[in-house]
C-alpha atoms as a PDB file:
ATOM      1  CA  UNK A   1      23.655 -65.013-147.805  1.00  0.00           C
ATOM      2  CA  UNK A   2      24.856 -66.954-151.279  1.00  0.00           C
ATOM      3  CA  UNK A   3      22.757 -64.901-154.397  1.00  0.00           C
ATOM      4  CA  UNK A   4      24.957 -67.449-156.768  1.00  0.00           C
ATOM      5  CA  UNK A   5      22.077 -68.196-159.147  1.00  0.00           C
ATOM      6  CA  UNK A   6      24.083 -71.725-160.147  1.00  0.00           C
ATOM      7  CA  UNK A   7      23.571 -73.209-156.815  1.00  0.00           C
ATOM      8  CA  UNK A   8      23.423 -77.353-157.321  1.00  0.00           C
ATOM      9  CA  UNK A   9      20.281 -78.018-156.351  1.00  0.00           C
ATOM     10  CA  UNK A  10      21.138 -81.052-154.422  1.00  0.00           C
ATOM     11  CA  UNK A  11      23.452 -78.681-152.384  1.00  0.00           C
ATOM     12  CA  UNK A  12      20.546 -76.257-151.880  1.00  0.00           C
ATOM     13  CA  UNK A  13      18.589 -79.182-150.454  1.00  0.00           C
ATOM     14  CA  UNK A  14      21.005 -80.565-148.099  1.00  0.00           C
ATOM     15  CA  UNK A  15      21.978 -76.989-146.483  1.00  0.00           C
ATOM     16  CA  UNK A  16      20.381 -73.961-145.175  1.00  0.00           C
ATOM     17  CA  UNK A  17      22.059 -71.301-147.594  1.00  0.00           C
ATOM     18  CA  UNK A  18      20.964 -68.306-145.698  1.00  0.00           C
ATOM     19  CA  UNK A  19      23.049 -69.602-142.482  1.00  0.00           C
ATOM     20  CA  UNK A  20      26.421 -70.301-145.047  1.00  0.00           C
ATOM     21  CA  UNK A  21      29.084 -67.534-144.210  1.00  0.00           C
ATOM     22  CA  UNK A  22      30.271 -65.677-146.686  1.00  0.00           C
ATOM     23  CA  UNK A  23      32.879 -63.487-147.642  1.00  0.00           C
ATOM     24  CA  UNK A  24      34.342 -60.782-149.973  1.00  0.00           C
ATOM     25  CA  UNK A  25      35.859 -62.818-153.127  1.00  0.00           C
ATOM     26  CA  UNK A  26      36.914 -59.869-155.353  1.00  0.00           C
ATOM     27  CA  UNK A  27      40.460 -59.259-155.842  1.00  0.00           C
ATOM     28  CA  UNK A  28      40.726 -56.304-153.909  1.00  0.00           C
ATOM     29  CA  UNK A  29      39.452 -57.853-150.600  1.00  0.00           C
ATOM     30  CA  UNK A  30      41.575 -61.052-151.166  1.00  0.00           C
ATOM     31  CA  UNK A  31      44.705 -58.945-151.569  1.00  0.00           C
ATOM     32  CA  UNK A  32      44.349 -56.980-147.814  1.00  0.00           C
ATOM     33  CA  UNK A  33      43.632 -60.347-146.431  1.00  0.00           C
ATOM     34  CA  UNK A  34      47.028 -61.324-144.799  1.00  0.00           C
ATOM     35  CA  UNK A  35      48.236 -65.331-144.833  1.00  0.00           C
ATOM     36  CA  UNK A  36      49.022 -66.115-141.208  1.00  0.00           C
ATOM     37  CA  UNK A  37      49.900 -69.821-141.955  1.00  0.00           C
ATOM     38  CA  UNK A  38      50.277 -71.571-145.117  1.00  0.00           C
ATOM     39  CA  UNK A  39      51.594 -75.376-145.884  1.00  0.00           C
ATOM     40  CA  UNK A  40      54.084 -75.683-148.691  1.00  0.00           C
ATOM     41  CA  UNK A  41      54.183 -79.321-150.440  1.00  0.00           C
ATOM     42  CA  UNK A  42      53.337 -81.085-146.235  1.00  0.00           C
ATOM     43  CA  UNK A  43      53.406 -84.444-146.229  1.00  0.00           C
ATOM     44  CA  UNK A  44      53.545 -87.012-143.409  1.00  0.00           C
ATOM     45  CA  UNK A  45      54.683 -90.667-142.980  1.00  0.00           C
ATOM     46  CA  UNK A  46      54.223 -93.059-140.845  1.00  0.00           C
ATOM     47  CA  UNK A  47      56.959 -95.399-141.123  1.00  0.00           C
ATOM     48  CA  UNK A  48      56.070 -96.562-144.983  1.00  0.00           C
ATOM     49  CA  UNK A  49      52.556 -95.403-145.307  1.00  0.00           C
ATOM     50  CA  UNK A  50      51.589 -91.749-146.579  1.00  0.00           C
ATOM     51  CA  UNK A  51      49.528 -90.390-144.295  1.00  0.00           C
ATOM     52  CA  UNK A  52      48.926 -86.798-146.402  1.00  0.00           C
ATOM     53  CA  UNK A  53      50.838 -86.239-149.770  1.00  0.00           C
ATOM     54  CA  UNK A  54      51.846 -83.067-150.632  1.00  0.00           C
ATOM     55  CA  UNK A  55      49.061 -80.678-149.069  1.00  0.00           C
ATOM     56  CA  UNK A  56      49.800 -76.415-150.250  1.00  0.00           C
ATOM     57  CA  UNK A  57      47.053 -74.556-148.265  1.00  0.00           C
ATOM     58  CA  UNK A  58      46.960 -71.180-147.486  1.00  0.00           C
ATOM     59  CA  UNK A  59      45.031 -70.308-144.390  1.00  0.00           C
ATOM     60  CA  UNK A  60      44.258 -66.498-144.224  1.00  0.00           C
ATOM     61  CA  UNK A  61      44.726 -64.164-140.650  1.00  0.00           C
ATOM     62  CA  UNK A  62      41.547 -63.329-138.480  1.00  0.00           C
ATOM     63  CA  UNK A  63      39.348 -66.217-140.563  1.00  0.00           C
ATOM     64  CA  UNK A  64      37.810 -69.439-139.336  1.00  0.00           C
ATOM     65  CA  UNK A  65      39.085 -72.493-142.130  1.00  0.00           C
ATOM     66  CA  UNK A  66      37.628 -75.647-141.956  1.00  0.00           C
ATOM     67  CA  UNK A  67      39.175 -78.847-142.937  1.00  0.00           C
ATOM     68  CA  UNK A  68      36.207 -81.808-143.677  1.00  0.00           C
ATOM     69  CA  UNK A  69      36.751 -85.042-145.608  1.00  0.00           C
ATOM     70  CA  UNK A  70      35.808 -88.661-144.466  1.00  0.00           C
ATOM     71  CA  UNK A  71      37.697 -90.357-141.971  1.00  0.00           C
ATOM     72  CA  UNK A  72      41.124 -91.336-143.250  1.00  0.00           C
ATOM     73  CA  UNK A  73      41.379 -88.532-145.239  1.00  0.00           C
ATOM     74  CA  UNK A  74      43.959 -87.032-143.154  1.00  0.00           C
ATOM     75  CA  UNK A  75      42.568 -83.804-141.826  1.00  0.00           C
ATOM     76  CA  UNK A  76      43.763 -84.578-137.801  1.00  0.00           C
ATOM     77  CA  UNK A  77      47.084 -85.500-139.118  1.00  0.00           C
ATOM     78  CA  UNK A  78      47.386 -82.043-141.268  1.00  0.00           C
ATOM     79  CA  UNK A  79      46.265 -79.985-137.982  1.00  0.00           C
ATOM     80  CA  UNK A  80      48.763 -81.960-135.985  1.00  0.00           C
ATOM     81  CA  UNK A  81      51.813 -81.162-138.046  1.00  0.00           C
ATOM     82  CA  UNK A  82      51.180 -77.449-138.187  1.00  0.00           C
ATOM     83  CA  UNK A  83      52.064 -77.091-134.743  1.00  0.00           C
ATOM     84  CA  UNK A  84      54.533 -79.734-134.879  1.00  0.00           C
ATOM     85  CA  UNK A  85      53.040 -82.465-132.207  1.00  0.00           C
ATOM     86  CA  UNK A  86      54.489 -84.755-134.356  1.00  0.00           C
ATOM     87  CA  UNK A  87      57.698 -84.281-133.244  1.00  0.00           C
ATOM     88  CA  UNK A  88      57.603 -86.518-130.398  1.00  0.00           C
ATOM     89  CA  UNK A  89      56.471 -89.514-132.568  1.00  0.00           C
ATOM     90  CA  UNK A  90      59.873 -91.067-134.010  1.00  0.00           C
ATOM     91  CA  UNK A  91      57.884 -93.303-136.302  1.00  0.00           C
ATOM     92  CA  UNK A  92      56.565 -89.964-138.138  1.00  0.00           C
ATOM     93  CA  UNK A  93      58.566 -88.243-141.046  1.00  0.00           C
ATOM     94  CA  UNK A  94      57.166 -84.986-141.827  1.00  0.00           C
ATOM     95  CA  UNK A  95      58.472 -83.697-145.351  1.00  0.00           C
ATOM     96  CA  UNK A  96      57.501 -79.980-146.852  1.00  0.00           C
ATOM     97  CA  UNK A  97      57.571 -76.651-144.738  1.00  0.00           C
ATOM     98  CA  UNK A  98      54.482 -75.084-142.940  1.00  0.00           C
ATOM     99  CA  UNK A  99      54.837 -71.063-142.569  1.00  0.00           C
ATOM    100  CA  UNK A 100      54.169 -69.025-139.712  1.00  0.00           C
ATOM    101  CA  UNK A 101      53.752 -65.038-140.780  1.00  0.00           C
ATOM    102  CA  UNK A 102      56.012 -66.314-143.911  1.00  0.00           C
ATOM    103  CA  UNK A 103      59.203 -67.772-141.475  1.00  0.00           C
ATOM    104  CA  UNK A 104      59.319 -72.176-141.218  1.00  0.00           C
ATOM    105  CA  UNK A 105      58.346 -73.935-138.299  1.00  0.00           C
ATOM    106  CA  UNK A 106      60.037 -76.814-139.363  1.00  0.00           C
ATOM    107  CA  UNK A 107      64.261 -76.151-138.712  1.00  0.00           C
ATOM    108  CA  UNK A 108      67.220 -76.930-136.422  1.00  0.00           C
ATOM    109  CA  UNK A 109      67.191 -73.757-135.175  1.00  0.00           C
ATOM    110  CA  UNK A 110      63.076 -72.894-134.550  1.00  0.00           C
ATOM    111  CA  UNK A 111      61.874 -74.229-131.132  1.00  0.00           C
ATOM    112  CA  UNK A 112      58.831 -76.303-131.165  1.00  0.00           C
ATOM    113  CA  UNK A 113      57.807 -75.477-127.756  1.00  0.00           C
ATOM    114  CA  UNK A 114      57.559 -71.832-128.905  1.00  0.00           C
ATOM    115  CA  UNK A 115      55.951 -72.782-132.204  1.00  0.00           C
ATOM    116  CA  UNK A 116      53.404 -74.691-129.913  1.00  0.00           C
ATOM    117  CA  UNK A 117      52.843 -71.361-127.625  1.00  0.00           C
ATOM    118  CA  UNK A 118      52.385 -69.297-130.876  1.00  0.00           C
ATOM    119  CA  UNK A 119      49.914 -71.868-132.095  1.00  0.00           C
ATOM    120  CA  UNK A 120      47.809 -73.460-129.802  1.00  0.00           C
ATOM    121  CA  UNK A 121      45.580 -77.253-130.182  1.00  0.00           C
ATOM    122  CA  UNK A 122      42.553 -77.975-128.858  1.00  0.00           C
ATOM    123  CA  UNK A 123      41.450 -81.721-129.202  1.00  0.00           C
ATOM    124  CA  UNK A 124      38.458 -83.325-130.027  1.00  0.00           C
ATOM    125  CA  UNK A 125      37.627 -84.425-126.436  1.00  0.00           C
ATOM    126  CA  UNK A 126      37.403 -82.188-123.451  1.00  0.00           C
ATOM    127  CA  UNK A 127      41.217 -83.195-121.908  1.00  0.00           C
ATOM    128  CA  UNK A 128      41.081 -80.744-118.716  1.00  0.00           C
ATOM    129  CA  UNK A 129      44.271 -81.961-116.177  1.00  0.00           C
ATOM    130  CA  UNK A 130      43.249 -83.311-112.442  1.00  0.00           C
ATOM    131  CA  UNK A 131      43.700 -80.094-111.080  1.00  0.00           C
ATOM    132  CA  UNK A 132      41.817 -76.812-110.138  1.00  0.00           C
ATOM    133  CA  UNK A 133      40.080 -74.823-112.759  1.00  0.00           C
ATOM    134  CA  UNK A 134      42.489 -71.794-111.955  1.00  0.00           C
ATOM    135  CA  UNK A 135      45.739 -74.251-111.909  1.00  0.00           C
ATOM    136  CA  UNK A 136      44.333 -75.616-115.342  1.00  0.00           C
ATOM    137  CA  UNK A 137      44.505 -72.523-117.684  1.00  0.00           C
ATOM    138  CA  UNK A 138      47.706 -71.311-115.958  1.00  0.00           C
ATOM    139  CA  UNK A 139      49.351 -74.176-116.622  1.00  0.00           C
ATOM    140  CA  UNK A 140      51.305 -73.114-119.914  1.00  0.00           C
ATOM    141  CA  UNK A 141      52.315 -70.138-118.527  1.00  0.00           C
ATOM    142  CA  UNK A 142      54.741 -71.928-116.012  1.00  0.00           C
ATOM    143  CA  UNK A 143      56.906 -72.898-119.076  1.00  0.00           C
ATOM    144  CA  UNK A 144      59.178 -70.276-120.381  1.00  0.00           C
ATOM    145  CA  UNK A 145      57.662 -67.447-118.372  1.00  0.00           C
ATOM    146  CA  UNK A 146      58.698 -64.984-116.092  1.00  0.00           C
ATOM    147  CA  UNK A 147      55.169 -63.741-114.613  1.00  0.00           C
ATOM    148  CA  UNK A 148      54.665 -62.703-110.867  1.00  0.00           C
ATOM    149  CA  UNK A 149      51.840 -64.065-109.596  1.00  0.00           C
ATOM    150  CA  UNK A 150      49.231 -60.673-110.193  1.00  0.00           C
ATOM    151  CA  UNK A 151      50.118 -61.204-113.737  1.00  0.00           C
ATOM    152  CA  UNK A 152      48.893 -64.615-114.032  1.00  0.00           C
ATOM    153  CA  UNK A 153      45.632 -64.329-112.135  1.00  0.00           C
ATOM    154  CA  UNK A 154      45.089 -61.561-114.955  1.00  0.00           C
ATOM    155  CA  UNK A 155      46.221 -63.953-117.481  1.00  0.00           C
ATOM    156  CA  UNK A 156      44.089 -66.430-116.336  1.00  0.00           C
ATOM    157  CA  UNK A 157      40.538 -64.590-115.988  1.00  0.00           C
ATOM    158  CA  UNK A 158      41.236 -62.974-119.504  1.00  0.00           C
ATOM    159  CA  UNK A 159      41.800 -66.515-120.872  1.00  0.00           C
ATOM    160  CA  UNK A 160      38.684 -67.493-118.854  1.00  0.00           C
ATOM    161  CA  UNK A 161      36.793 -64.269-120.056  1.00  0.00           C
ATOM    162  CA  UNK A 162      37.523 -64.814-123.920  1.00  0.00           C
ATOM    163  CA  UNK A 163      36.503 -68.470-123.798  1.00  0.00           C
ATOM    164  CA  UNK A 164      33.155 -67.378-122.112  1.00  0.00           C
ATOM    165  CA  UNK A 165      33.287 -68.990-119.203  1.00  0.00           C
ATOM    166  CA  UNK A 166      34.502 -66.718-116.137  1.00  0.00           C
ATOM    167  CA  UNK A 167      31.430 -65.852-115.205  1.00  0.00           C
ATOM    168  CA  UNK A 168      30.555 -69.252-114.630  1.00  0.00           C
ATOM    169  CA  UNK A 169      33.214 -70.071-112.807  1.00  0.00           C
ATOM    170  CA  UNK A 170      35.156 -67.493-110.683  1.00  0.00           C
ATOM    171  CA  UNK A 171      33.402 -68.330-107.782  1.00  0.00           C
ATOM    172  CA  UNK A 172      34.579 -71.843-107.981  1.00  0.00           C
ATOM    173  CA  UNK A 173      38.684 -71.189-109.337  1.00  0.00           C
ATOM    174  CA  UNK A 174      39.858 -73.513-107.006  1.00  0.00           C
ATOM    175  CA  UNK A 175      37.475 -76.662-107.853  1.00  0.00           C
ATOM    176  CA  UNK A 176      38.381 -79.605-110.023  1.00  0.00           C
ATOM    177  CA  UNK A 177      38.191 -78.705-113.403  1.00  0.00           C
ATOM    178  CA  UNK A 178      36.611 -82.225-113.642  1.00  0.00           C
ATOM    179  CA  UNK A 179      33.311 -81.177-112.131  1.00  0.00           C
ATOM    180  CA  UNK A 180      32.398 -79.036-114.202  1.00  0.00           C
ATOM    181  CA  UNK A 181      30.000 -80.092-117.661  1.00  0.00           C
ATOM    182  CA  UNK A 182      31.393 -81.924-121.413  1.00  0.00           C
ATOM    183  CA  UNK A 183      30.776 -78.427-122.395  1.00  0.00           C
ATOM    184  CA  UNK A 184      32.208 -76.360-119.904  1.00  0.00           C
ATOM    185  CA  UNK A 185      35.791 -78.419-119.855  1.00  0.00           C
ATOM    186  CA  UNK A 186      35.960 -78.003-123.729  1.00  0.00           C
ATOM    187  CA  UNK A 187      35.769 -74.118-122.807  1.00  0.00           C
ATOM    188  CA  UNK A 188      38.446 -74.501-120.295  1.00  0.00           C
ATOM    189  CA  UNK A 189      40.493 -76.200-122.460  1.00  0.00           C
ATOM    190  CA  UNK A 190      40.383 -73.959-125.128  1.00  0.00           C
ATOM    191  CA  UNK A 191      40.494 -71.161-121.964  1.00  0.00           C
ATOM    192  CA  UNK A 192      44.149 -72.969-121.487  1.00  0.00           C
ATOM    193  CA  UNK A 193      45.363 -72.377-125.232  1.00  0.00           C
ATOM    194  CA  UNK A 194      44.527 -68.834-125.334  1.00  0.00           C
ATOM    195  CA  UNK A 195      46.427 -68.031-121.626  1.00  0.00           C
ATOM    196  CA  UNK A 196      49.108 -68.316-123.029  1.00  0.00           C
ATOM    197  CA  UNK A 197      48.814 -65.538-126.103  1.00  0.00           C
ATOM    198  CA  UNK A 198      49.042 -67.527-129.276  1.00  0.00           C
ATOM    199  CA  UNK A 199      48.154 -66.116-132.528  1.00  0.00           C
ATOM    200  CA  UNK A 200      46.533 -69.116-133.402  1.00  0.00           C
ATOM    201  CA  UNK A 201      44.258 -72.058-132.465  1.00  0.00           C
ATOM    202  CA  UNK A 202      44.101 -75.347-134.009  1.00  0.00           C
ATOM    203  CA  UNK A 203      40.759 -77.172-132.654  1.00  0.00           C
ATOM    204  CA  UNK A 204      40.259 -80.948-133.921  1.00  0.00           C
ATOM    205  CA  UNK A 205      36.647 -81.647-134.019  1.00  0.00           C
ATOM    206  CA  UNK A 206      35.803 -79.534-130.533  1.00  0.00           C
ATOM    207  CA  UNK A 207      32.175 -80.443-130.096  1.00  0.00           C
ATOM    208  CA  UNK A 208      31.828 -84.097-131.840  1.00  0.00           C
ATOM    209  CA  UNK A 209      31.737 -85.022-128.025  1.00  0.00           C
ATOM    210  CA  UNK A 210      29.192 -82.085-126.462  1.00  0.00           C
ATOM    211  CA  UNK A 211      25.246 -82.113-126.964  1.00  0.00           C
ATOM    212  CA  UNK A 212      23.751 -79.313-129.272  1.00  0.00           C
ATOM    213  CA  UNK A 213      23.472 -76.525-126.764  1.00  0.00           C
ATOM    214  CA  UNK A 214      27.053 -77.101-125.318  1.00  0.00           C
ATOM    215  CA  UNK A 215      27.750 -77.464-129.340  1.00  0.00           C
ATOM    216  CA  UNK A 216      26.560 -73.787-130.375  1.00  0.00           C
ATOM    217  CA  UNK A 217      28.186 -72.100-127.842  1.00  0.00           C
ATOM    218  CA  UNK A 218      31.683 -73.034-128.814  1.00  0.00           C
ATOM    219  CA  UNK A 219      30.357 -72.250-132.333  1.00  0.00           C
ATOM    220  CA  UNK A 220      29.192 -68.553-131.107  1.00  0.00           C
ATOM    221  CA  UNK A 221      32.775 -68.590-129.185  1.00  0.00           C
ATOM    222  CA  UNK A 222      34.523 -69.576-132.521  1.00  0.00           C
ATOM    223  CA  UNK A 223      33.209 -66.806-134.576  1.00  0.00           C
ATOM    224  CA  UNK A 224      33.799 -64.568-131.553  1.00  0.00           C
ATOM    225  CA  UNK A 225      37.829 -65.403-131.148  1.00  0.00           C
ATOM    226  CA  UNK A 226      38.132 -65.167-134.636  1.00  0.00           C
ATOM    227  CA  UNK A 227      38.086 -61.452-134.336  1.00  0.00           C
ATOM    228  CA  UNK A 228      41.481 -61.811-132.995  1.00  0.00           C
ATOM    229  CA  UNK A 229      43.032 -64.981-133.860  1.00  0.00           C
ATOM    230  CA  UNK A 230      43.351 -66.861-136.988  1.00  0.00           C
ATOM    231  CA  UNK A 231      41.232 -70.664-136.488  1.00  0.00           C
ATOM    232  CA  UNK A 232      41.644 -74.022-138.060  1.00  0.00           C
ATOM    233  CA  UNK A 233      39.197 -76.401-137.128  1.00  0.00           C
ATOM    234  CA  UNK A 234      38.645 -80.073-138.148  1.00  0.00           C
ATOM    235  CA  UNK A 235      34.514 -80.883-138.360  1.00  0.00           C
ATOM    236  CA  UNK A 236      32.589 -83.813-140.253  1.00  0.00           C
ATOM    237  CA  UNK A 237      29.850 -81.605-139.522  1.00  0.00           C
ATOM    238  CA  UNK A 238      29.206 -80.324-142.845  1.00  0.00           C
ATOM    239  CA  UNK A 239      26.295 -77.920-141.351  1.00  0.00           C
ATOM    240  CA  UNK A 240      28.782 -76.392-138.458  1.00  0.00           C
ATOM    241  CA  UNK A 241      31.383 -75.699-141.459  1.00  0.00           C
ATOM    242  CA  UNK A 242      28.564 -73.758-143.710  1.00  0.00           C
ATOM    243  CA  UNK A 243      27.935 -71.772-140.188  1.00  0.00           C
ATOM    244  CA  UNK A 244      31.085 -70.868-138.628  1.00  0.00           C
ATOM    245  CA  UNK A 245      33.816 -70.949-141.566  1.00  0.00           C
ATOM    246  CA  UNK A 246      35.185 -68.116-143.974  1.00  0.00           C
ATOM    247  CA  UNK A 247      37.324 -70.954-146.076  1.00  0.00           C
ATOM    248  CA  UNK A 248      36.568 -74.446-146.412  1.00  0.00           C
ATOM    249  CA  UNK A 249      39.144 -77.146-147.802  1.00  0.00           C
ATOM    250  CA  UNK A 250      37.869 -80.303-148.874  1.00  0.00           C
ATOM    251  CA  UNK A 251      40.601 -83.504-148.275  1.00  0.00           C
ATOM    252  CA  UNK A 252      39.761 -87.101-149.379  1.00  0.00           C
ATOM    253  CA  UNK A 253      41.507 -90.564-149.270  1.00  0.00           C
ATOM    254  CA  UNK A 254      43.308 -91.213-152.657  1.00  0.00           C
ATOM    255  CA  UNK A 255      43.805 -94.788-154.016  1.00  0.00           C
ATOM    256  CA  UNK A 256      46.756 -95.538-152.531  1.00  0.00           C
ATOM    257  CA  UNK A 257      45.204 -94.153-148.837  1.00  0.00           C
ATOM    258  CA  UNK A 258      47.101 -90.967-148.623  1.00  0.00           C
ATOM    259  CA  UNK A 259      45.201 -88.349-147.543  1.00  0.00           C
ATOM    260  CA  UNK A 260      45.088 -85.516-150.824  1.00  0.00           C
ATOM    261  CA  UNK A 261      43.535 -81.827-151.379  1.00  0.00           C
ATOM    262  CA  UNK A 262      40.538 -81.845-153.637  1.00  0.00           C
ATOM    263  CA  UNK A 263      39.452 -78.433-153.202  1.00  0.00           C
ATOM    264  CA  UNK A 264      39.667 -75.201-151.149  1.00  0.00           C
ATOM    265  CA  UNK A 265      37.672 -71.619-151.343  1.00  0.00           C
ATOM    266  CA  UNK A 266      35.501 -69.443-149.771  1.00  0.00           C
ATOM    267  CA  UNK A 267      32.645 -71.570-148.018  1.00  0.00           C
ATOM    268  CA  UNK A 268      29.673 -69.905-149.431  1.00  0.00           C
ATOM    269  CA  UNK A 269      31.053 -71.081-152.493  1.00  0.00           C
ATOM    270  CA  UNK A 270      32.174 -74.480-151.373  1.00  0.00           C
ATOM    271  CA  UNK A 271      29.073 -75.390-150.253  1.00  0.00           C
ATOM    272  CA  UNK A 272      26.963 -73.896-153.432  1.00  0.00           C
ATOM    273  CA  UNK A 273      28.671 -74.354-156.300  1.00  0.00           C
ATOM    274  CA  UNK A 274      32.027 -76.155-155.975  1.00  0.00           C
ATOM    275  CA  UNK A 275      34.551 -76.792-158.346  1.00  0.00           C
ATOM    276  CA  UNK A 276      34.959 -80.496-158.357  1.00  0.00           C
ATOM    277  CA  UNK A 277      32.459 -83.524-158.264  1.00  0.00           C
ATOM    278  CA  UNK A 278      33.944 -84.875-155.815  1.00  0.00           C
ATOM    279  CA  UNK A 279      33.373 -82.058-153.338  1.00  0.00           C
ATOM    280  CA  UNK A 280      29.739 -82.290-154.103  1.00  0.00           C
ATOM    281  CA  UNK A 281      29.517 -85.874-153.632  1.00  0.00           C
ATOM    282  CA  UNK A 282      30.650 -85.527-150.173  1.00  0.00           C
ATOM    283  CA  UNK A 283      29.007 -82.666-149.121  1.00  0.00           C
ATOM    284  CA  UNK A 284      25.485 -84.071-150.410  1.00  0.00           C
ATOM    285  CA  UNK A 285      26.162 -87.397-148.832  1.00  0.00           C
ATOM    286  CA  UNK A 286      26.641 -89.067-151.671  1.00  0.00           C
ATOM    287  CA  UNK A 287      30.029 -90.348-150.902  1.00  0.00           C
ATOM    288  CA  UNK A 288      31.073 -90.963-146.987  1.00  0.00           C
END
């Protein structure tokens, strides 16, 4: 809970500061915290237009960062080009370096199916394939893997297991994956992602589709996962950021439309007492 006495008091209207996450901000506890990816100078095109200009972020191992900004502001776009999903888009020119444990993603000689294993995406709508629940989270591990089939029934049930959902669902493996609820097809979505191992998952405004109940578990499965895996997720819910993020980073729409960084920091603070103006105005509402 935030004991910053400075608190804006429009800030401590809008929000519920006893349920905004904090975390250790002394030097000491920074400096053990390990960067597992970082963006150095990113930007994208598309064709002429700027979608983000120059965006250096740091996004710290084992913590939950959320990206919020209006629409526009290019926060989809930013989670898209660290795992490189823009590579099959030859209208898009992606400039800068994102790091992965220090070593670019971006090279001749780095494979971007790899990079995509090591990093996985979950989208903003439930997108589970016309297939069987069990076929569904073992479909990544057909690519690239050598796996007999005992290994990826275990592969699947601990995907299924982490993302909360086997118990729901193992007596039913071999059903469509598109009976089952909004909710429940986000989970095996984000069930497929972690099959196959990564180290860390992208998720582009997960529940913006699911009702409130379906919404807070995937929040209590965020800040479970995050125990093992590093998280990026996209939200213009500014109440789901001050509950399930460690850093926050604030993006807006700059005059000429390219999506900029305005400000980035530990959420307690980003949601008390931020550094810029403009990160208040959003946050209260004041600017969409």
């Amino acid at each position: 809970m935030s004991t910053n006495p400075r608190v804006h008091p429009n800030l401590s209207v809008a929000f519920d500061l006893t349920k905004t996450r904090t975390i250790d901000g002394t030097a000491e506890a920074q400096a053990q915290i390990a960067t597992k990816l970082e963006t150095r100078n990113l930007s994208v095109k598309y064709r002429e237009f700027t979608a983000i200009r120059d965006i250096t972020l740091s996004f710290p191992e084992r913590k939950v960062s959320a990206l919020i900004g209006s629409s526009g502001s290019g926060k989809s776009t930013l989670l898209r080009a660290i795992n490189r999903m823009h590579d099959s888009n030859s209208t898009v020119t992606v400039e800068g370096q994102v790091l992965l444990d220090g070593e670019p993603i971006y090279g001749a000689q780095v494979d971007p199916i790899l990079i995509r294993r090591r990093i996985g995406m979950v989208f903003q709508r439930p997108n589970p394939f016309a297939k069987s629940i069990f076929d569904n989270v073992a479909y990544g591990l057909s690519f690239g893997t050598k796996l007999s089939k005992s290994e990826i029934r275990d592969q699947v049930e601990e995907a299924l297991r982490s993302a909360a959902l086997w118990d729901e669902v193992k007596d039913r493996l071999n059903q469509s994956a598109l009976a089952l609820s909004g909710g429940q097809q986000q989970r095996i979505c984000i069930a497929r992602a972690l099959a196959v191992q990564p180290e860390a998952i992208l998720m582009d405004e997960p529940t913006s589709a699911l009702d409130p109940i379906a919404t807070l578990r995937i929040e209590e499965l965020m800040r479970e996962l995050v125990k093992r895996y590093t998280i990026i997720v996209v939200t213009h819910n500014m109440q789901q950021a001050a509950r399930v993020s460690d850093i926050t980073a604030f993006m807006r729409m700059s005059a000429d439309r390219a999506g900029e960084l305005v400000e980035v920091g530990p959420t307690s603070k980003i949601f008390t007492n931020p550094s810029d103006s403009r990160t208040e105005d959003y946050i209260t509402g004041r600017v969409g």
